[in-house]
C-alpha atoms as a PDB file:
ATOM      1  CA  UNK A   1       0.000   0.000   0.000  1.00  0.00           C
ATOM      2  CA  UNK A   2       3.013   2.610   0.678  1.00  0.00           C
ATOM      3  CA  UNK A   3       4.806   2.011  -1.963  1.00  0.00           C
ATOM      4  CA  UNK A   4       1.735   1.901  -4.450  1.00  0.00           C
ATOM      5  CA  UNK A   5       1.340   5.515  -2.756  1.00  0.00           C
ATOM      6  CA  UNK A   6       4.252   6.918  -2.746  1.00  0.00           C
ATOM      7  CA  UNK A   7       5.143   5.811  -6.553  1.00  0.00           C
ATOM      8  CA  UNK A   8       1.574   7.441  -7.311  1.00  0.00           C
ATOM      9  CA  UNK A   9       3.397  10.542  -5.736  1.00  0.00           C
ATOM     10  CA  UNK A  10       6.292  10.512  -6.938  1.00  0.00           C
ATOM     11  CA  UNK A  11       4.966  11.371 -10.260  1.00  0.00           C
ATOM     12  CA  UNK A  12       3.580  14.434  -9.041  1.00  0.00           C
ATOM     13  CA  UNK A  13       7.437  15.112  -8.693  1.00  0.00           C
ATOM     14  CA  UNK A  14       9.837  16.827 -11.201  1.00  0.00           C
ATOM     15  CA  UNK A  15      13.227  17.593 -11.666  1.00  0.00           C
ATOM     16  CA  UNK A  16      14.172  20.908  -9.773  1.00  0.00           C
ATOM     17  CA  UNK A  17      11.580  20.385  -7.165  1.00  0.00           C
ATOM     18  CA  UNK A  18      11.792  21.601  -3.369  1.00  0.00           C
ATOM     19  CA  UNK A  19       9.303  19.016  -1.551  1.00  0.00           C
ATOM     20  CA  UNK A  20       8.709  18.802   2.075  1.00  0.00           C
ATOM     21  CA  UNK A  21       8.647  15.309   3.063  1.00  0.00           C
ATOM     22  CA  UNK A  22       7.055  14.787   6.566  1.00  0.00           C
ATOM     23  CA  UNK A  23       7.923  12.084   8.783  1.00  0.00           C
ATOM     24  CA  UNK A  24       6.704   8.712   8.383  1.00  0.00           C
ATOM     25  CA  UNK A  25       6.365   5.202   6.661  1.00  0.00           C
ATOM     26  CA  UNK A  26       4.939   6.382   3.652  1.00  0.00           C
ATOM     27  CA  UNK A  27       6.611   9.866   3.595  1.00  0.00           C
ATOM     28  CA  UNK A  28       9.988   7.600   3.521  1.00  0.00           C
ATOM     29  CA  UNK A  29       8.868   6.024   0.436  1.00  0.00           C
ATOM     30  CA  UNK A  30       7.945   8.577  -1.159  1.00  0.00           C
ATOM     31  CA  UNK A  31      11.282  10.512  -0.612  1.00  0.00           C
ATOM     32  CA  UNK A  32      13.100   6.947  -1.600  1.00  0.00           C
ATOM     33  CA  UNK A  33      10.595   6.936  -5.097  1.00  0.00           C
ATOM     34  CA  UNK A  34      11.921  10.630  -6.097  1.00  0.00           C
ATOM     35  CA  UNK A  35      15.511  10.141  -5.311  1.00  0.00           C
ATOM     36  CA  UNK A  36      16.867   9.955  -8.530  1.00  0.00           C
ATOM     37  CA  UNK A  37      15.613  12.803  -9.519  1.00  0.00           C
ATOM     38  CA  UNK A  38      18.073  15.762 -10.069  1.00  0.00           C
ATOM     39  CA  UNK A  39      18.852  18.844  -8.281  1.00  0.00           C
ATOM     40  CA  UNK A  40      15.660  18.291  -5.727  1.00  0.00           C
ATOM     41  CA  UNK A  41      15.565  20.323  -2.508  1.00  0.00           C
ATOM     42  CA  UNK A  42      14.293  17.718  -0.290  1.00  0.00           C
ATOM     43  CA  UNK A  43      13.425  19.292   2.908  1.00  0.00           C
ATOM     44  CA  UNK A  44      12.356  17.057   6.295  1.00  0.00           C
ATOM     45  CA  UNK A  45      11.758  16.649   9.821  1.00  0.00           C
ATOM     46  CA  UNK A  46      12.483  13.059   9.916  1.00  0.00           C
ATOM     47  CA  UNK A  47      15.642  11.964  11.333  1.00  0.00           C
ATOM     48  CA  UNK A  48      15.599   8.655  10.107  1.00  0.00           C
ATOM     49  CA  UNK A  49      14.431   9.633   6.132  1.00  0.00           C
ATOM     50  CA  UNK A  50      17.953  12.008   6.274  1.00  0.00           C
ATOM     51  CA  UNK A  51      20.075   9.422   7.689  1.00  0.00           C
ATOM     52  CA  UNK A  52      18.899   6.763   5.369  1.00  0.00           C
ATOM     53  CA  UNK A  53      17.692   8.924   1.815  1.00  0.00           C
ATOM     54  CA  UNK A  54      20.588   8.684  -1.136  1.00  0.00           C
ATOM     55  CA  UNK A  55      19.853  11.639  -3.365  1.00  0.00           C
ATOM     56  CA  UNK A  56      21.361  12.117  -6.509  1.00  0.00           C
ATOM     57  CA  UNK A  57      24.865  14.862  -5.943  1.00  0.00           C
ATOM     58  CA  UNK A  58      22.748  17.482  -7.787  1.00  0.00           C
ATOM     59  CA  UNK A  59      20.336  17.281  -4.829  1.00  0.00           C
ATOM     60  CA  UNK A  60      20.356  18.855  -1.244  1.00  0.00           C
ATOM     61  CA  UNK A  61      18.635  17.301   1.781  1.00  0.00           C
ATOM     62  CA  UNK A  62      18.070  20.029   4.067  1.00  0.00           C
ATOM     63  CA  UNK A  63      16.664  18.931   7.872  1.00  0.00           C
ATOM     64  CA  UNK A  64      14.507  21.661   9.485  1.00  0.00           C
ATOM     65  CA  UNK A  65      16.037  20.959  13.171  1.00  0.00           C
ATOM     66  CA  UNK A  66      13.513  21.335  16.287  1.00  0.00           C
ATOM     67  CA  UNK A  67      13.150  18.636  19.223  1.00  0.00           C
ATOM     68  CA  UNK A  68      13.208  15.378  18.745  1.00  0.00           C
ATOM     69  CA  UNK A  69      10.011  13.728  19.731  1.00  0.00           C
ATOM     70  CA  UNK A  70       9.715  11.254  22.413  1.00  0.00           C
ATOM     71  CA  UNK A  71      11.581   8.213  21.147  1.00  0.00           C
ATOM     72  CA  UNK A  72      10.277   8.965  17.492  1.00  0.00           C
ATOM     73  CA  UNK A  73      12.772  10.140  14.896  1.00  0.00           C
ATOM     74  CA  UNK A  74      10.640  13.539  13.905  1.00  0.00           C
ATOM     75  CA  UNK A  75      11.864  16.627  14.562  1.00  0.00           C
ATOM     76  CA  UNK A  76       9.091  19.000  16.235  1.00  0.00           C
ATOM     77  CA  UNK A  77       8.719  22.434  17.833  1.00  0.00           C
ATOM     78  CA  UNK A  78       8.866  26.042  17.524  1.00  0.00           C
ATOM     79  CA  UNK A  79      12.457  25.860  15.806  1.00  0.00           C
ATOM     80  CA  UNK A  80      11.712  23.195  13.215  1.00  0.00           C
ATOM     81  CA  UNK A  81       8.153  25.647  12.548  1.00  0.00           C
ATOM     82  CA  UNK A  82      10.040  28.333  11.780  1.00  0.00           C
ATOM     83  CA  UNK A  83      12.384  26.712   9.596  1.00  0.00           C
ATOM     84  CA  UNK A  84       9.367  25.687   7.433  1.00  0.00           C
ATOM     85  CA  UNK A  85       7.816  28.845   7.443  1.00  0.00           C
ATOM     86  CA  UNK A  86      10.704  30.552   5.764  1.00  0.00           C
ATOM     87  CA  UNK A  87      10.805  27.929   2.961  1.00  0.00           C
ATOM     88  CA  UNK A  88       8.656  27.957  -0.140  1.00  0.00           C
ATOM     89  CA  UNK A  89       8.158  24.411  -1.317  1.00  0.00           C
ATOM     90  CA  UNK A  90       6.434  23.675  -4.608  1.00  0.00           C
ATOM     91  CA  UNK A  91       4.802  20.413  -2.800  1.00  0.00           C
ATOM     92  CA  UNK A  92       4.542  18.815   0.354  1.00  0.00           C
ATOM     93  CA  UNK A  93       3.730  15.213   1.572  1.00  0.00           C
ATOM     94  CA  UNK A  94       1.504  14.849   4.352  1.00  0.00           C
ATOM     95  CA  UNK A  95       0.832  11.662   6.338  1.00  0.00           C
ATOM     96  CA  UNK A  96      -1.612  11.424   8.360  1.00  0.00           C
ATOM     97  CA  UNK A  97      -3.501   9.059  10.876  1.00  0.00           C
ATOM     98  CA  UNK A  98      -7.216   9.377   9.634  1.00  0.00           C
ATOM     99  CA  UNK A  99      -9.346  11.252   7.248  1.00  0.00           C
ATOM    100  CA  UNK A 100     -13.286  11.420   8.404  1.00  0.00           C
ATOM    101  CA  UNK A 101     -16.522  12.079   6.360  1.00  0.00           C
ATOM    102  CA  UNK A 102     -16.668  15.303   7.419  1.00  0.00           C
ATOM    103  CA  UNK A 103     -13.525  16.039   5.858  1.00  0.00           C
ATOM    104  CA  UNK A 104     -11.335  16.474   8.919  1.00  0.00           C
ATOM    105  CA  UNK A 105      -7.799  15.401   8.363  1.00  0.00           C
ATOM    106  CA  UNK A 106      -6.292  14.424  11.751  1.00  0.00           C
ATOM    107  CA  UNK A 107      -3.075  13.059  13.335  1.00  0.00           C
ATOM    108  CA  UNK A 108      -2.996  11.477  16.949  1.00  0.00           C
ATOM    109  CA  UNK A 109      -0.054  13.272  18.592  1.00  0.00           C
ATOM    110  CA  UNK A 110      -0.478  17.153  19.365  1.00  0.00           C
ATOM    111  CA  UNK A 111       3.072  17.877  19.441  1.00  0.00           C
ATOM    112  CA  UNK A 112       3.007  16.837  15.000  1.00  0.00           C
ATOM    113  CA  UNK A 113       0.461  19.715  15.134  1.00  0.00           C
ATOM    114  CA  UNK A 114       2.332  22.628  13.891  1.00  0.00           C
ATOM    115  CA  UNK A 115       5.020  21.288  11.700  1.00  0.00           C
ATOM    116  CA  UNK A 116       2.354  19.910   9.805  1.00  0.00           C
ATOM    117  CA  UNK A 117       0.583  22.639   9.471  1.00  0.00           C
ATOM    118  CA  UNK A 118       3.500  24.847   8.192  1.00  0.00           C
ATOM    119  CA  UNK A 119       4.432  22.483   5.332  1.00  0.00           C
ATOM    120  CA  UNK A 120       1.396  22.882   4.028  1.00  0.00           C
ATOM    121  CA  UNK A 121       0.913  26.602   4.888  1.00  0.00           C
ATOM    122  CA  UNK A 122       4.437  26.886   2.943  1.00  0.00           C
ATOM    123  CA  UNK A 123       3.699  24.675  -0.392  1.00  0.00           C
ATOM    124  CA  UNK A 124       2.409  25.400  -3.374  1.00  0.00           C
ATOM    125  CA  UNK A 125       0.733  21.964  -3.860  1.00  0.00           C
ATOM    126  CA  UNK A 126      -0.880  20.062  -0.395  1.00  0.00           C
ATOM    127  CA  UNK A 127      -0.765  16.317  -0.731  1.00  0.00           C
ATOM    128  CA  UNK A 128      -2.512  14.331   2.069  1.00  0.00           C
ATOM    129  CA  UNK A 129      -1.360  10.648   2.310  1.00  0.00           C
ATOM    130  CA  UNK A 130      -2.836   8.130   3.561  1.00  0.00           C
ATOM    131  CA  UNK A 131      -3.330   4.093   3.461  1.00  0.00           C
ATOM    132  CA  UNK A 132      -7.260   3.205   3.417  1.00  0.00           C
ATOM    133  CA  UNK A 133      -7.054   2.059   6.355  1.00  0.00           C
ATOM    134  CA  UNK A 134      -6.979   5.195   7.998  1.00  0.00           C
ATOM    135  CA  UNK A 135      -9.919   6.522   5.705  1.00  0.00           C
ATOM    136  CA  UNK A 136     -13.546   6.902   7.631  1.00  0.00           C
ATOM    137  CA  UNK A 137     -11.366   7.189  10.958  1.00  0.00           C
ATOM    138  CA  UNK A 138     -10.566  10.436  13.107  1.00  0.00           C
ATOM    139  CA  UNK A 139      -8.038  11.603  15.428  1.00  0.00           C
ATOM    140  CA  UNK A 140      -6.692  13.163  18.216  1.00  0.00           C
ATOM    141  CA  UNK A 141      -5.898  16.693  16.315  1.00  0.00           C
ATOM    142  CA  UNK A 142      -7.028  18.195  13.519  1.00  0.00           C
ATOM    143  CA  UNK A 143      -4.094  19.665  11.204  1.00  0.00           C
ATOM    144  CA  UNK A 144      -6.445  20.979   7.901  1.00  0.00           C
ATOM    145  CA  UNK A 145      -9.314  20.183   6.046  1.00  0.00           C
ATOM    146  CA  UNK A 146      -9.492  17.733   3.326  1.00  0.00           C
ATOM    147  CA  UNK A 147     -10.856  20.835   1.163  1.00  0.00           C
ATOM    148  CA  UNK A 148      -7.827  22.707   2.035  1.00  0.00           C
ATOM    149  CA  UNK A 149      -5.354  20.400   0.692  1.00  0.00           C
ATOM    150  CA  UNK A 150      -4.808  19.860  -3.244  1.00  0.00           C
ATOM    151  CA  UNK A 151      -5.687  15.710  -2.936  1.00  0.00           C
ATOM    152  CA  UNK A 152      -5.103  13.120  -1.351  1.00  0.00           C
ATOM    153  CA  UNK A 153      -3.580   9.713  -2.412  1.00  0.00           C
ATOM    154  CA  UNK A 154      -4.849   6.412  -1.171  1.00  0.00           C
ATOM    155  CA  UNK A 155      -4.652   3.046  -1.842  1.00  0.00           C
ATOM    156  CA  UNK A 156      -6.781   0.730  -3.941  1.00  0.00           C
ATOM    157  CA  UNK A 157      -7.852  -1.015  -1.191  1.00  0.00           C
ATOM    158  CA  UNK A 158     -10.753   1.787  -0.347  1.00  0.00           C
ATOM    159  CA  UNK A 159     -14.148   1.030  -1.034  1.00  0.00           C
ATOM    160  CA  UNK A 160     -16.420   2.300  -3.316  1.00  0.00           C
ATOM    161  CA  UNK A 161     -18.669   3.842  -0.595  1.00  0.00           C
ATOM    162  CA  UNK A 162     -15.846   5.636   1.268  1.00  0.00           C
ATOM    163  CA  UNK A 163     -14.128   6.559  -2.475  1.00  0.00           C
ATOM    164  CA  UNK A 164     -17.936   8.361  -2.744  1.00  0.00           C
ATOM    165  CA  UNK A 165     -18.092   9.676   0.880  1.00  0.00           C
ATOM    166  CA  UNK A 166     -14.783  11.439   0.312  1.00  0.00           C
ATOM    167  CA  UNK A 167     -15.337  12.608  -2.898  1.00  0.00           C
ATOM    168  CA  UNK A 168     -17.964  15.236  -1.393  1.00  0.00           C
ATOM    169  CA  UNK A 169     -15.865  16.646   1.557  1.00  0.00           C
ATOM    170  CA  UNK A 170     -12.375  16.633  -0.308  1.00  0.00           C
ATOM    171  CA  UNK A 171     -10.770  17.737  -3.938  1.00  0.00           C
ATOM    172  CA  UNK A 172      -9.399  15.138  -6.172  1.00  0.00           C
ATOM    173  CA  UNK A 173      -8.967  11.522  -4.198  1.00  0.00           C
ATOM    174  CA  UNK A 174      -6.196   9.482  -6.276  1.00  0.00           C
ATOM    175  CA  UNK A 175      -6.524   5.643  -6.283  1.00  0.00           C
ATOM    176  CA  UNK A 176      -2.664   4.445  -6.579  1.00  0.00           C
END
């Protein structure tokens, strides 16, 4: 399922890109499924997707800094925030923990809050993404709404009835 996503996004991707790449499972892939692309300006808050991402040598990985949270490898806080929010990106990469029929796309740790918010208050393009598992489902804390972002990506695993439920609170809803 994160792989079908991410290569799904990765073709919203083009040479010469900056993308912000959240942290996350399928936020990895997707950063692994646009690395050989040239001279992208990958920018992230996830310690482990810097450590581990081989970009091509026209490329620059760029980490926003912030706390480290709990025993996770994301970078949070009011430093990493304002990293973002002096950086235009042309797209960013959202994952998320649940998207529900009223359109409400949520994550289930407050402290993700804000750096979510400012990559998508600083991209051009707002890409929610999100297994379909976690389609139907709420959370703790609301970061935008469906209608705010530019699509979302999900698997093929959704059903026809939540494809249709989604379809009237969000934009386009990509099957990969």
């Amino acid at each position: 399922e994160k792989e079908r996503i991410a290569i799904r996004a990765a073709q919203m991707v083009k040479n010469g890109d900056t993308v912000f790449i959240d942290a996350g499972t399928t936020a990895f892939a997707i950063a692994k499924a646009i690395s050989h692309l040239e001279r992208l300006t990958i920018i992230t808050n996830d310690l482990f997707t810097a450590s581990q991402l081989q970009l091509k040598p026209t490329s620059t990985l760029m980490v926003t800094g912030g706390m480290r949270r709990g025993a996770s490898q994301q970078l949070v806080g009011a430093a990493a925030e304002e990293f973002v929010g002096a950086v235009h990106a042309d797209i960013a990469f959202i994952g998320v923990d649940g998207v529900d029929w009223m359109g409400n796309v949520c994550i289930a740790n407050f402290d993700e809050m804000g750096i979510k918010r400012a990559m998508l208050h600083s991209a051009a393009r707002k890409v929610i993404v999100a297994d379909h598992g976690k389609i139907g489902h709420a959370a703790l804390v609301r970061i935008c709404y469906l209608k705010d972002a530019d699509c979302l990506i999900t698997d093929d695993g959704i059903s026809t009835d939540s494809l249709r439920k989604l379809k009237k609170v969000g934009n386009d809803i990509i099957l990969a």
